[in-house]
N, C-alpha and C. Protein backbone atom coordinates (compact mmCIF):
# COMPACT_ATOMS: atom_id res chain seq x y z
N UNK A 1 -0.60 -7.50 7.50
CA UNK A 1 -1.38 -7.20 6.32
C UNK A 1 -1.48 -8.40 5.38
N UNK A 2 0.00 -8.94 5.07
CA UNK A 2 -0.42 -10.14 4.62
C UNK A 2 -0.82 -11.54 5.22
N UNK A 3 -1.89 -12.13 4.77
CA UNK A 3 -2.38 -13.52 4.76
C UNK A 3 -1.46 -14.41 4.70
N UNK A 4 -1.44 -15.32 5.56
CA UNK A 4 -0.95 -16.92 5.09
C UNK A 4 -0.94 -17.48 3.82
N UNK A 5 -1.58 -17.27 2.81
CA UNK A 5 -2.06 -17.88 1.47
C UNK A 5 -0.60 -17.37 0.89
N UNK A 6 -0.23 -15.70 1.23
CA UNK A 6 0.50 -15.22 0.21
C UNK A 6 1.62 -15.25 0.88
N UNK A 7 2.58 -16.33 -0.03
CA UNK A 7 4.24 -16.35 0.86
C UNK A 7 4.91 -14.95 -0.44
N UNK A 8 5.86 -14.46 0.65
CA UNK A 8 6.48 -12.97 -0.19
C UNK A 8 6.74 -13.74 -1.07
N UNK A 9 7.30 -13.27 -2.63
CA UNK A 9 8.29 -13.23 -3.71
C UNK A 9 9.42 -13.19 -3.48
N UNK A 10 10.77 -13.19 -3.90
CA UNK A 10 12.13 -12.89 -3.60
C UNK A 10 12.36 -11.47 -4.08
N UNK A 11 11.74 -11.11 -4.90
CA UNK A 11 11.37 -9.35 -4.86
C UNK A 11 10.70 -8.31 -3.48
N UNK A 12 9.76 -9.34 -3.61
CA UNK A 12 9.37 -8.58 -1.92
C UNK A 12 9.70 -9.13 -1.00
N UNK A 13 10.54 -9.96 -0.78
CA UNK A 13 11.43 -10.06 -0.14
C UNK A 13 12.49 -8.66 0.27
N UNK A 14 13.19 -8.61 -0.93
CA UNK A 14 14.44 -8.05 -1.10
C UNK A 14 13.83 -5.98 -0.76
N UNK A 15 12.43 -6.00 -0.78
CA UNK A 15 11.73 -4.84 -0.53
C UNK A 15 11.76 -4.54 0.62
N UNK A 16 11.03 -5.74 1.65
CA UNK A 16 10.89 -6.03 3.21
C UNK A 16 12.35 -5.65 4.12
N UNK A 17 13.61 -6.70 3.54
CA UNK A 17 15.03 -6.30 4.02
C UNK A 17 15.25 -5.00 4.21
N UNK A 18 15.53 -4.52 2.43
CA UNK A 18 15.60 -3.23 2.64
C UNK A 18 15.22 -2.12 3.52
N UNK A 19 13.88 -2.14 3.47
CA UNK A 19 12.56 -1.02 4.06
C UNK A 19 13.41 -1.60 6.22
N UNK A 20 13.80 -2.63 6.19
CA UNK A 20 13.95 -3.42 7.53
C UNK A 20 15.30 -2.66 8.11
N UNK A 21 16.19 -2.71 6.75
CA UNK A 21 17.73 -1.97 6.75
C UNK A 21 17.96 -0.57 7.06
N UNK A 22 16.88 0.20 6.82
CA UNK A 22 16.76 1.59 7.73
C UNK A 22 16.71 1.90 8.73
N UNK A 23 17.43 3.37 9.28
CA UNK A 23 17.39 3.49 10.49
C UNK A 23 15.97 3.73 11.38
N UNK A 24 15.55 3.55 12.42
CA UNK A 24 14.55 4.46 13.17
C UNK A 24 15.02 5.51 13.40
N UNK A 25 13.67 6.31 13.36
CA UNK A 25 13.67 7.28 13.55
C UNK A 25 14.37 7.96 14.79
N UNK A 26 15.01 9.11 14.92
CA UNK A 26 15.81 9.68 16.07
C UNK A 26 14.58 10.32 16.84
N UNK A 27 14.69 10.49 18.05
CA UNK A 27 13.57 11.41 18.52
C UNK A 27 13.67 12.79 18.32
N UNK A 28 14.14 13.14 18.13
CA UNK A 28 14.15 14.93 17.38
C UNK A 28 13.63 14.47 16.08
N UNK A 29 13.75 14.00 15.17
CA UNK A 29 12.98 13.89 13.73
C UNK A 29 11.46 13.46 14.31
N UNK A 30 11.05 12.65 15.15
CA UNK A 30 9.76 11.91 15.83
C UNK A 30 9.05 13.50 16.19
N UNK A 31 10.07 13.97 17.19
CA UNK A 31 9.53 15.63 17.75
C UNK A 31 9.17 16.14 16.47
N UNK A 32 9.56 16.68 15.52
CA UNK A 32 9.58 17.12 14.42
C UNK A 32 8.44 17.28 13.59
N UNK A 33 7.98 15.62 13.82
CA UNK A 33 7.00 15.39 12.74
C UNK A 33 5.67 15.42 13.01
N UNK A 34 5.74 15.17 14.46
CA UNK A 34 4.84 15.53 15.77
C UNK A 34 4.48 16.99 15.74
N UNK A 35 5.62 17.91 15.67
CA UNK A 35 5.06 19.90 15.60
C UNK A 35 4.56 20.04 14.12
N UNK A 36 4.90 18.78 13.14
CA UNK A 36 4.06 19.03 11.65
C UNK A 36 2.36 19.02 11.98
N UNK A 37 2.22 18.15 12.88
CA UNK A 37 0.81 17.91 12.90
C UNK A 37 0.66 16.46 12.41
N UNK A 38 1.80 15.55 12.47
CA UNK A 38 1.29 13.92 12.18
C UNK A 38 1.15 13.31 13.31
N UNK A 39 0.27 12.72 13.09
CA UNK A 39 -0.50 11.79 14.42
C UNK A 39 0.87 10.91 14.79
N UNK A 40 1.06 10.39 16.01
CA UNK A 40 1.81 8.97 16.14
C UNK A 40 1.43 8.23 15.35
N UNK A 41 0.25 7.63 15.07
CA UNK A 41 -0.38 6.56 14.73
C UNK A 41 0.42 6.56 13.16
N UNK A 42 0.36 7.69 12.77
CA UNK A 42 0.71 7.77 11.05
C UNK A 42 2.75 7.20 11.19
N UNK A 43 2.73 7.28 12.01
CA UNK A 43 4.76 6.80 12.19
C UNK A 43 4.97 5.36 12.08
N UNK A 44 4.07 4.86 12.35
CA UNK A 44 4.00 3.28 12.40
C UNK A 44 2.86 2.32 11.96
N UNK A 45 1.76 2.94 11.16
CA UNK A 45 1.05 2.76 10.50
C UNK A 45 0.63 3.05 9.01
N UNK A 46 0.68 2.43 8.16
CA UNK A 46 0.45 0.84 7.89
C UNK A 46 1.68 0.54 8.16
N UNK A 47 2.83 0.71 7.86
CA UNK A 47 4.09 0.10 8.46
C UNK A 47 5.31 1.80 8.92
N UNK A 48 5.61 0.77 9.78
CA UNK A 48 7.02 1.78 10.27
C UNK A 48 7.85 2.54 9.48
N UNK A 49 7.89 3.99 9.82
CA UNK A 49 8.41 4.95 8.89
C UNK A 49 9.89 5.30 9.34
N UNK A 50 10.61 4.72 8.13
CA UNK A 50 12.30 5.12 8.90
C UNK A 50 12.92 6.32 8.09
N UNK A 51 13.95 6.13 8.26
CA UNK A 51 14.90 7.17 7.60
C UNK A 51 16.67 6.37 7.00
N UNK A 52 17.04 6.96 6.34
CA UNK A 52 18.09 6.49 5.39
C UNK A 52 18.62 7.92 4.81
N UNK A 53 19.85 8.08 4.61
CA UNK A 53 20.82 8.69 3.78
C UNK A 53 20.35 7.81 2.00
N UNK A 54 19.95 9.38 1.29
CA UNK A 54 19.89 8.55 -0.20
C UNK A 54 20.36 9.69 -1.11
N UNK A 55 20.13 8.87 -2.22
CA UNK A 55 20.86 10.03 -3.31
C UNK A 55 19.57 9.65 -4.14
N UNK A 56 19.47 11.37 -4.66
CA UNK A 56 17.59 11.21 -5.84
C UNK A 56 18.32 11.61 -6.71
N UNK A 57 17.82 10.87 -8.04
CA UNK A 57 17.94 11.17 -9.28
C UNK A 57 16.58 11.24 -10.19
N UNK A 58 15.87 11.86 -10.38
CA UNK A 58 15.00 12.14 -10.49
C UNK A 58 13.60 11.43 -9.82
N UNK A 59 12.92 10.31 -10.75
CA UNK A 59 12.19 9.81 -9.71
C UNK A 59 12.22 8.74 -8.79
N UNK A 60 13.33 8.64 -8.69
CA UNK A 60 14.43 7.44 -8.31
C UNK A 60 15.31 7.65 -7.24
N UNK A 61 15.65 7.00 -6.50
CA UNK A 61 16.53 7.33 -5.46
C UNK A 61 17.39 5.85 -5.32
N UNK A 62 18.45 6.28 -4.87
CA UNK A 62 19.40 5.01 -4.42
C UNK A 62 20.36 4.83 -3.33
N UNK A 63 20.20 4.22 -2.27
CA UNK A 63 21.27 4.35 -1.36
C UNK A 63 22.22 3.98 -1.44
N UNK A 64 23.79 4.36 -0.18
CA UNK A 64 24.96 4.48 -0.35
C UNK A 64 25.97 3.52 -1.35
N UNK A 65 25.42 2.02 -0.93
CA UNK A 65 25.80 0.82 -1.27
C UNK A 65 25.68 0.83 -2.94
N UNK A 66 24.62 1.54 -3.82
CA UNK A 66 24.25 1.46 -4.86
C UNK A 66 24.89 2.23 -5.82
N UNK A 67 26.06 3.45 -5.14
CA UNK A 67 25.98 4.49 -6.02
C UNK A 67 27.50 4.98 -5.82
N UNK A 68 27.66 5.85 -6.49
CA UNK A 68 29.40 6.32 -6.37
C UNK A 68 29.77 6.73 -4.62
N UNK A 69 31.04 6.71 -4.34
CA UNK A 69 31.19 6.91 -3.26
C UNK A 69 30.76 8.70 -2.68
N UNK A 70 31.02 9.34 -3.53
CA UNK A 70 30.83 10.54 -4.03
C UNK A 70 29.84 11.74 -4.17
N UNK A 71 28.62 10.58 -4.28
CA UNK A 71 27.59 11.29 -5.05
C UNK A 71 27.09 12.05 -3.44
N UNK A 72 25.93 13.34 -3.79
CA UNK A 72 25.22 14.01 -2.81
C UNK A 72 24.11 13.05 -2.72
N UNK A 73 23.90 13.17 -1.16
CA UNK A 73 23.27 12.37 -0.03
C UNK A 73 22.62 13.19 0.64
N UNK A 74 21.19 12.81 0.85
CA UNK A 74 20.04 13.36 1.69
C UNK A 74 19.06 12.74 2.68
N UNK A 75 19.40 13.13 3.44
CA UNK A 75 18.33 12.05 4.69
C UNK A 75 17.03 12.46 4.11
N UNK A 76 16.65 11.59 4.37
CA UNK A 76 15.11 10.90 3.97
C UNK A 76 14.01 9.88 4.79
N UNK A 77 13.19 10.01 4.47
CA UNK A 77 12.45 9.12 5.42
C UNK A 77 11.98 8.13 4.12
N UNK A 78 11.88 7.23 4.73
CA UNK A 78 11.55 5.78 3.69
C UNK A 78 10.18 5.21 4.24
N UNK A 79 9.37 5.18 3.17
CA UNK A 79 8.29 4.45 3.51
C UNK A 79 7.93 3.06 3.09
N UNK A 80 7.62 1.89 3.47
CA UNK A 80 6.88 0.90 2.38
C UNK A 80 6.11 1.05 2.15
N UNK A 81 5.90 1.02 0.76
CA UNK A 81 4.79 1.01 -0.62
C UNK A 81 4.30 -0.32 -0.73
N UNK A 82 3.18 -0.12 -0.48
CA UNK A 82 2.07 -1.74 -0.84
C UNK A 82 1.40 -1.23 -1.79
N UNK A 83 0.85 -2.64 -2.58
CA UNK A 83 0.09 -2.94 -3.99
C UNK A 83 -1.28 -3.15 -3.51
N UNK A 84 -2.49 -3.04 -4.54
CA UNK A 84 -3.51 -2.77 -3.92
C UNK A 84 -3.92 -4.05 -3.10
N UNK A 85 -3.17 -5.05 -2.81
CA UNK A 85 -3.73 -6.91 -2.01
C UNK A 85 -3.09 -6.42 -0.98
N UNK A 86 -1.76 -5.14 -0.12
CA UNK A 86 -1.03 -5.25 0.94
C UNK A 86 0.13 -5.75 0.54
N UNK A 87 0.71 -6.14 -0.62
CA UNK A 87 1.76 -7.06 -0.57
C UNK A 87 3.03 -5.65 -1.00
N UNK A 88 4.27 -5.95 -0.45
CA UNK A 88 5.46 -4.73 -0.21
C UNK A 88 5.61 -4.93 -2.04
N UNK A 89 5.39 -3.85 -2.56
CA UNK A 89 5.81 -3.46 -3.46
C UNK A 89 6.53 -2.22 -4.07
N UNK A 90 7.25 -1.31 -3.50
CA UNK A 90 8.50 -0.49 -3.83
C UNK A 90 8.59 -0.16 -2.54
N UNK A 91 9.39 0.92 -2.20
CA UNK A 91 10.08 1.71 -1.19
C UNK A 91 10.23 2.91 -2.48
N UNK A 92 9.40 3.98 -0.92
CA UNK A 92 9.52 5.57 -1.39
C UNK A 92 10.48 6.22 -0.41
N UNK A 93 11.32 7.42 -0.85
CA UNK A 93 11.65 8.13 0.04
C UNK A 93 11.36 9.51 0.00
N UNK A 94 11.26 10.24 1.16
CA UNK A 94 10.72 11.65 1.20
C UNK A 94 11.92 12.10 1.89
N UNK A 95 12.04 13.38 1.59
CA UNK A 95 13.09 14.73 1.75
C UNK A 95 12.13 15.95 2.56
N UNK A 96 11.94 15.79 2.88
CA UNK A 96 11.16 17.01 4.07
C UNK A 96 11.92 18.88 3.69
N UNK A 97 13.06 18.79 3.71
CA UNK A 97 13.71 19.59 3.30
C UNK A 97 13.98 20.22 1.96
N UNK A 98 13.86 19.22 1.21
CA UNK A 98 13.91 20.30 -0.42
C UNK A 98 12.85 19.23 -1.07
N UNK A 99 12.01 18.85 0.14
CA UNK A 99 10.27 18.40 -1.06
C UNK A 99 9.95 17.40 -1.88
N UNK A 100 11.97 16.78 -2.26
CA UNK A 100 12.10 15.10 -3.42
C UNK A 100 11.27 14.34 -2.44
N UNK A 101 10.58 13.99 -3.92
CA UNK A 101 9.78 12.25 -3.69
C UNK A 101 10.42 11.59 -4.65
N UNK A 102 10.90 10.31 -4.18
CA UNK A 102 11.34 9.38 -5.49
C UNK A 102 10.99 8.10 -4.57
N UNK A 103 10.82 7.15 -5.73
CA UNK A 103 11.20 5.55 -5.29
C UNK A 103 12.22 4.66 -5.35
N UNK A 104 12.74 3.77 -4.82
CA UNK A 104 14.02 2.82 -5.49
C UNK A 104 13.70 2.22 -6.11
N UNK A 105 12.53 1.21 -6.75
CA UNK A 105 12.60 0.49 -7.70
C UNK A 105 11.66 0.82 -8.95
N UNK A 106 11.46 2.19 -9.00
CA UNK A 106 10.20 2.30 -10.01
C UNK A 106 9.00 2.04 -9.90
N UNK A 107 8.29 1.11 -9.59
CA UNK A 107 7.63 0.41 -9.29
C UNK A 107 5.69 1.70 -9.09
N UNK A 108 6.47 2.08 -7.79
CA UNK A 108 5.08 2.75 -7.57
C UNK A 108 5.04 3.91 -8.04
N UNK A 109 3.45 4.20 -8.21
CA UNK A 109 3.51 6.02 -9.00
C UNK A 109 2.93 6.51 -8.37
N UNK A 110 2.26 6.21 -6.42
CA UNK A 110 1.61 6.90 -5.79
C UNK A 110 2.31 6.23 -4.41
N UNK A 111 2.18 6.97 -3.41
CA UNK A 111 2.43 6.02 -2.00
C UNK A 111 0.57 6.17 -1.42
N UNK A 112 0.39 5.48 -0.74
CA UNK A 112 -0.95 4.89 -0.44
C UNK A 112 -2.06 4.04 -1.39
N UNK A 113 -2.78 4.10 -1.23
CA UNK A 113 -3.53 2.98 -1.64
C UNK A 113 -4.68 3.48 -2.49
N UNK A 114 -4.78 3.48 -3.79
CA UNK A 114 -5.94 4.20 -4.79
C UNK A 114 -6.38 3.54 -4.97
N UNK A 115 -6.83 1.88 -4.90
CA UNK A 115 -8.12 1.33 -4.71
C UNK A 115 -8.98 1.13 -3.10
N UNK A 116 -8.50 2.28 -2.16
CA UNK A 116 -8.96 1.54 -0.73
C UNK A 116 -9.89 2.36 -0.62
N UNK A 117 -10.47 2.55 0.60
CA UNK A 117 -12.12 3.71 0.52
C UNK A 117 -12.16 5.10 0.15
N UNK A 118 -13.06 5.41 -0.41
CA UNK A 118 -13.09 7.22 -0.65
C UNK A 118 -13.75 7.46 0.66
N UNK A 119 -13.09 8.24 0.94
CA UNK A 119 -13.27 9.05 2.01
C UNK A 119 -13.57 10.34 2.36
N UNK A 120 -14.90 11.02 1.18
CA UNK A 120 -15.64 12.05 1.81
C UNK A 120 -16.99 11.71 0.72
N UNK A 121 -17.77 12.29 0.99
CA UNK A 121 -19.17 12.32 0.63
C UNK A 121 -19.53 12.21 -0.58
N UNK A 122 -18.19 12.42 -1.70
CA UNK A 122 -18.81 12.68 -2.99
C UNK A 122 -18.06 11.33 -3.49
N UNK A 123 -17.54 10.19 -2.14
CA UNK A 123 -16.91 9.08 -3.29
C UNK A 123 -15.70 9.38 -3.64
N UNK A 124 -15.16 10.64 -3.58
CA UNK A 124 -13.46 10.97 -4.15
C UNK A 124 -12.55 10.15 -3.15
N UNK A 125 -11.46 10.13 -4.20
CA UNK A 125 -10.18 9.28 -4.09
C UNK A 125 -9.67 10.68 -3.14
N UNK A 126 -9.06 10.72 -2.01
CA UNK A 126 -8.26 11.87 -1.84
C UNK A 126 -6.71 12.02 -2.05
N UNK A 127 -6.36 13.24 -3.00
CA UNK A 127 -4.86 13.32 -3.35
C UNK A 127 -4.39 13.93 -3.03
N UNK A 128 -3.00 14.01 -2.09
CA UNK A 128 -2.77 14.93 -1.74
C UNK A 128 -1.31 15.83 -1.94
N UNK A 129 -0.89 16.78 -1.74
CA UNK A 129 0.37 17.34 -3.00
C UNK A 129 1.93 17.09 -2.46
N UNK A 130 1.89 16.00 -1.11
CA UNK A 130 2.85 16.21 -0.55
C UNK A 130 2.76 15.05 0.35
N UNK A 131 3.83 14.18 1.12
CA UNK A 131 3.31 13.00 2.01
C UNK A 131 3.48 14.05 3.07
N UNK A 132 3.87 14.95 3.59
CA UNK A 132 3.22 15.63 5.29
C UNK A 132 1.98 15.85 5.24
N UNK A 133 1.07 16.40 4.22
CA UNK A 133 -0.49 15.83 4.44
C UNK A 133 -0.82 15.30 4.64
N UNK A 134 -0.44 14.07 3.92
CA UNK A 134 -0.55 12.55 3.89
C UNK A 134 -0.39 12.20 5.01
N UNK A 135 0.38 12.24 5.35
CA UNK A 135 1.03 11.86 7.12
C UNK A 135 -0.28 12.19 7.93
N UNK A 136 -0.33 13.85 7.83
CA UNK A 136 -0.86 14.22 8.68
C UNK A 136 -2.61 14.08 8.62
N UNK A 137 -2.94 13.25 7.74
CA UNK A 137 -4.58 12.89 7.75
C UNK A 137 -4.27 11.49 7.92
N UNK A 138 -3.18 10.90 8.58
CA UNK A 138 -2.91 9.63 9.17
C UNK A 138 -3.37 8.86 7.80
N UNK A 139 -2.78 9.11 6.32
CA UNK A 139 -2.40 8.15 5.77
C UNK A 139 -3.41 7.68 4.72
N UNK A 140 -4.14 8.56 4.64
CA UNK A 140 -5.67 8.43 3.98
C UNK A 140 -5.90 8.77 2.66
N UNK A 141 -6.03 7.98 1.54
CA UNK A 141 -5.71 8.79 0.06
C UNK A 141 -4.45 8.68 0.09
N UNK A 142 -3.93 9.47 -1.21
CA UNK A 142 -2.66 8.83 -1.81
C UNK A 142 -1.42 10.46 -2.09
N UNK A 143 -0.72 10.19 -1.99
CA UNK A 143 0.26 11.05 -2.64
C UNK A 143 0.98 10.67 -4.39
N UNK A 144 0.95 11.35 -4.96
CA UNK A 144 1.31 11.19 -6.76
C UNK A 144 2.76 11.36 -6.55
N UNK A 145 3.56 10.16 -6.98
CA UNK A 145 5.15 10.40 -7.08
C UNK A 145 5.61 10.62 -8.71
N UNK A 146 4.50 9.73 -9.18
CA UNK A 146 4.95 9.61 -11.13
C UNK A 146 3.77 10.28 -11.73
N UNK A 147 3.78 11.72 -11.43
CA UNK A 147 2.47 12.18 -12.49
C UNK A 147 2.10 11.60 -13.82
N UNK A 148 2.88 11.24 -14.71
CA UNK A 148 2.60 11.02 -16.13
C UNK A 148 1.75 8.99 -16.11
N UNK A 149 3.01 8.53 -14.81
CA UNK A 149 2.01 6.99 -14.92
C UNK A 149 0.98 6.93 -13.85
N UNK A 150 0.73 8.29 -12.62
CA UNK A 150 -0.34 7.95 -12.21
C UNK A 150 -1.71 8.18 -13.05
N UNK A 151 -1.31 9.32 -13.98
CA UNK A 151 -2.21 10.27 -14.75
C UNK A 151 -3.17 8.99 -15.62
N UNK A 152 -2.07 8.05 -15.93
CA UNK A 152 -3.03 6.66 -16.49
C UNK A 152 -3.32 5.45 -15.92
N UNK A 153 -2.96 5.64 -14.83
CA UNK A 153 -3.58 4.76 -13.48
C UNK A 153 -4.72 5.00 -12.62
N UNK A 154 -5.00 6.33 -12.90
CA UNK A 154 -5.60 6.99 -11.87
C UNK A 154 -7.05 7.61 -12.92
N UNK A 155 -6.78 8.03 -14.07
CA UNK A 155 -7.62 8.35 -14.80
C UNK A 155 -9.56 8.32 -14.77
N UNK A 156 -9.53 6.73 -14.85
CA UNK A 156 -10.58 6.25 -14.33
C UNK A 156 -11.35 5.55 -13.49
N UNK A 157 -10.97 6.14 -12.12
CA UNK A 157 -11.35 5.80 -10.97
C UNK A 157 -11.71 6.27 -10.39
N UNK A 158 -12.39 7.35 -10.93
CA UNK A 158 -13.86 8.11 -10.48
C UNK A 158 -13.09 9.65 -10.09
N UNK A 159 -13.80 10.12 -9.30
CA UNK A 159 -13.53 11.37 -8.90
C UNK A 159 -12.60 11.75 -7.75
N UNK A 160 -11.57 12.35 -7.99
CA UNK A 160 -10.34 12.83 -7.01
C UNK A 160 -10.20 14.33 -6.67
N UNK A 161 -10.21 14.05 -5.45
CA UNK A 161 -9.98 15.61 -4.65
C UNK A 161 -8.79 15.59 -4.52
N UNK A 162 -8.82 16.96 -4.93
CA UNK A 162 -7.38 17.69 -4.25
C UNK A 162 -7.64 17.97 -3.04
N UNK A 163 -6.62 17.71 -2.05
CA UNK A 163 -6.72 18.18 -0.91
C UNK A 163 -5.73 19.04 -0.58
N UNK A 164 -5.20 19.44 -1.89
CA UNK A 164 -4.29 20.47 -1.21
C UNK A 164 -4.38 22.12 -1.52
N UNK A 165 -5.72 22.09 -2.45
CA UNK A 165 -6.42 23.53 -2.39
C UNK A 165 -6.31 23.77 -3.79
N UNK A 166 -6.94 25.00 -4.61
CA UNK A 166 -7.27 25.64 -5.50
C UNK A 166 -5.83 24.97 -6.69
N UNK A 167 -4.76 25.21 -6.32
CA UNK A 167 -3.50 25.56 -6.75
C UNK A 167 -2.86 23.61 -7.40
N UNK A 168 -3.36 23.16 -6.11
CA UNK A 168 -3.08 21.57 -5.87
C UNK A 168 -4.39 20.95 -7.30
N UNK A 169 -5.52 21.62 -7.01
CA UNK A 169 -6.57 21.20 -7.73
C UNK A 169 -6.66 21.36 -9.54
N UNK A 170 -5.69 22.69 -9.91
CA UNK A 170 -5.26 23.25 -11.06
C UNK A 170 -3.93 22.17 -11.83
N UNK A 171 -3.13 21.41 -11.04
CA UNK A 171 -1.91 20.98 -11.35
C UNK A 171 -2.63 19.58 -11.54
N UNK A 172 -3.85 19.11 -10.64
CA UNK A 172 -3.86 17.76 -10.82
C UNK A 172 -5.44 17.65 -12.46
N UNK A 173 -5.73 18.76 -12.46
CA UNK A 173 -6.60 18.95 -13.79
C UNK A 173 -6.01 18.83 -14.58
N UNK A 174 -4.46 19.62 -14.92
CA UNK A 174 -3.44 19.97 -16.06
C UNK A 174 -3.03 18.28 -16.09
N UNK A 175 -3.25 17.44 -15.06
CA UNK A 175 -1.94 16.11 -15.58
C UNK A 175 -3.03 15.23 -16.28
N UNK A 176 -4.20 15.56 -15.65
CA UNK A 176 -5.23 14.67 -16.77
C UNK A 176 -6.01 15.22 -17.81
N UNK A 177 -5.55 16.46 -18.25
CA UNK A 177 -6.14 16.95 -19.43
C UNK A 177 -5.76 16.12 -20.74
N UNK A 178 -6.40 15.85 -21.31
CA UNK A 178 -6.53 15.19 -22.58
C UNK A 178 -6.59 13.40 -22.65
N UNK A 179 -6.61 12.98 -21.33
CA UNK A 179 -6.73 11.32 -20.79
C UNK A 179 -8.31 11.66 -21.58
N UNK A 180 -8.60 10.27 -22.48
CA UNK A 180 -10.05 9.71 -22.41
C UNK A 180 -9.66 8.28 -22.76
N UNK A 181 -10.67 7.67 -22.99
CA UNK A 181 -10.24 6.09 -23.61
C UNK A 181 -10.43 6.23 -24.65
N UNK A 182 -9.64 5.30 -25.49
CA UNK A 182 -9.75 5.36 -26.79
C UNK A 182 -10.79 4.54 -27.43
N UNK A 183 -11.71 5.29 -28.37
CA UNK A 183 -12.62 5.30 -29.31
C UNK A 183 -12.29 4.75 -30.56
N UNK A 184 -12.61 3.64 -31.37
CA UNK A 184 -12.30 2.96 -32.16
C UNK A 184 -13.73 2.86 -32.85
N UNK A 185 -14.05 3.17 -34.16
CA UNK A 185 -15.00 3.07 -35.20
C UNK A 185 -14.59 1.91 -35.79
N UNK A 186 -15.79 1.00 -35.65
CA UNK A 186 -15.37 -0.12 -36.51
C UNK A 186 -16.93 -0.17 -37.00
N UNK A 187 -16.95 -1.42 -38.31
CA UNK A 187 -18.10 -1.11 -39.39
C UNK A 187 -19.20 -1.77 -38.54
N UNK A 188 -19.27 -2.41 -37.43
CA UNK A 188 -20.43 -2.99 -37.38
C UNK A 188 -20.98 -2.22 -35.79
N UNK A 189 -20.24 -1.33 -35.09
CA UNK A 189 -20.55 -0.21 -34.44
C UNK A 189 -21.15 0.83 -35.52
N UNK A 190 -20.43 1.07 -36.26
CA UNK A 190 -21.08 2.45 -36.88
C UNK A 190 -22.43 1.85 -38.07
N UNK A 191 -22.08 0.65 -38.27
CA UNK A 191 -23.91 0.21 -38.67
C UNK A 191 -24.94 -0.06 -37.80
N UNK A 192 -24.47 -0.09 -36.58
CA UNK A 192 -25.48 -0.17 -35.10
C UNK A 192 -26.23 1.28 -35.46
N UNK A 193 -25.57 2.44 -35.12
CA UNK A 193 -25.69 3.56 -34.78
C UNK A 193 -26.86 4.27 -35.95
């Protein structure tokens, strides 16, 4: 994905290791994700989907090395998060089992890509309420991890489907209710007018 032009950062660096430092997948989790309805293609595309023992704290997660010896631990699948050029910018992890999305470094407030093509007829961004959708439309449109900073990331960039139905479509109305840009009266606008 990335070009020659762009040598990593020592941040994305330290993203790449990481995301590198996970396990592969076992083939019973592969079986698994396969009876969800995710394509192969979505396991290793745009990059290889592993798994890791983590601990979530809200939208945040941290593995073993990071955290008390102590703390509760949840296998997870780890994805790399790219910025809209391709370049590794956070690591997400998903919980299949009790539904946590978090990231390790903050960083991202969606996993996939909200400037890449709309992909149905009306131009919409597609969103979807969960990464096994995601997965399972092989990766297309985005999943929301930080409602409140996608809500102003996402705001004005045209029109977004829910793809996850009536219910999905109600929750993602409620996070952008009251977003507009701000309107500023100044004297030589309002002597235009």
């Amino acid at each position: 994905m990335l070009g020659a032009s762009h040598p990593l950062t020592e941040f994305e660096w330290s993203i790449v290791k990481r995301h590198s430092a996970c396990t592969p997948l076992a083939q019973l989790e592969i079986e698994w994700l396969r009876k969800q309805g995710i394509p192969s293609s979505a396991l290793a595309h745009p990059d290889l989907l592993l798994r890791a023992d983590v601990h979530f704290r809200a939208l945040r997660f941290a593995y073993p090395d990071e955290i008390e010896p102590d703390a509760e631990m949840e296998r997870a699948l780890i994805l790399l998060v790219r910025d809209a050029d391709g370049h590794p910018h956070d690591l997400a992890a998903w919980a299949p089992r009790s539904r946590r999305l978090a990231t390790w470094c903050g960083r991202a407030v969606c996993i996939g890509n909200a400037m890449g093509p709309r992909l149905n007829e009306h131009g919409a961004l597609p969103v979807y309420p969960s990464p096994l959708e995601w997965l399972q439309e092989g990766c297309d449109g985005i999943v929301i991890i930080d409602p409140v900073a996608a809500s102003h990331e996402l705001f004005d960039l045209g029109p977004i489907a829910a793809m996850g139905g009536a219910e999905h479509a109600r929750e993602l109305k409620a996070l952008f209710e009251g977003l507009a840009p701000c309107i500023i009266a100044g004297t030589v606008l309002t002597s235009a007018i």
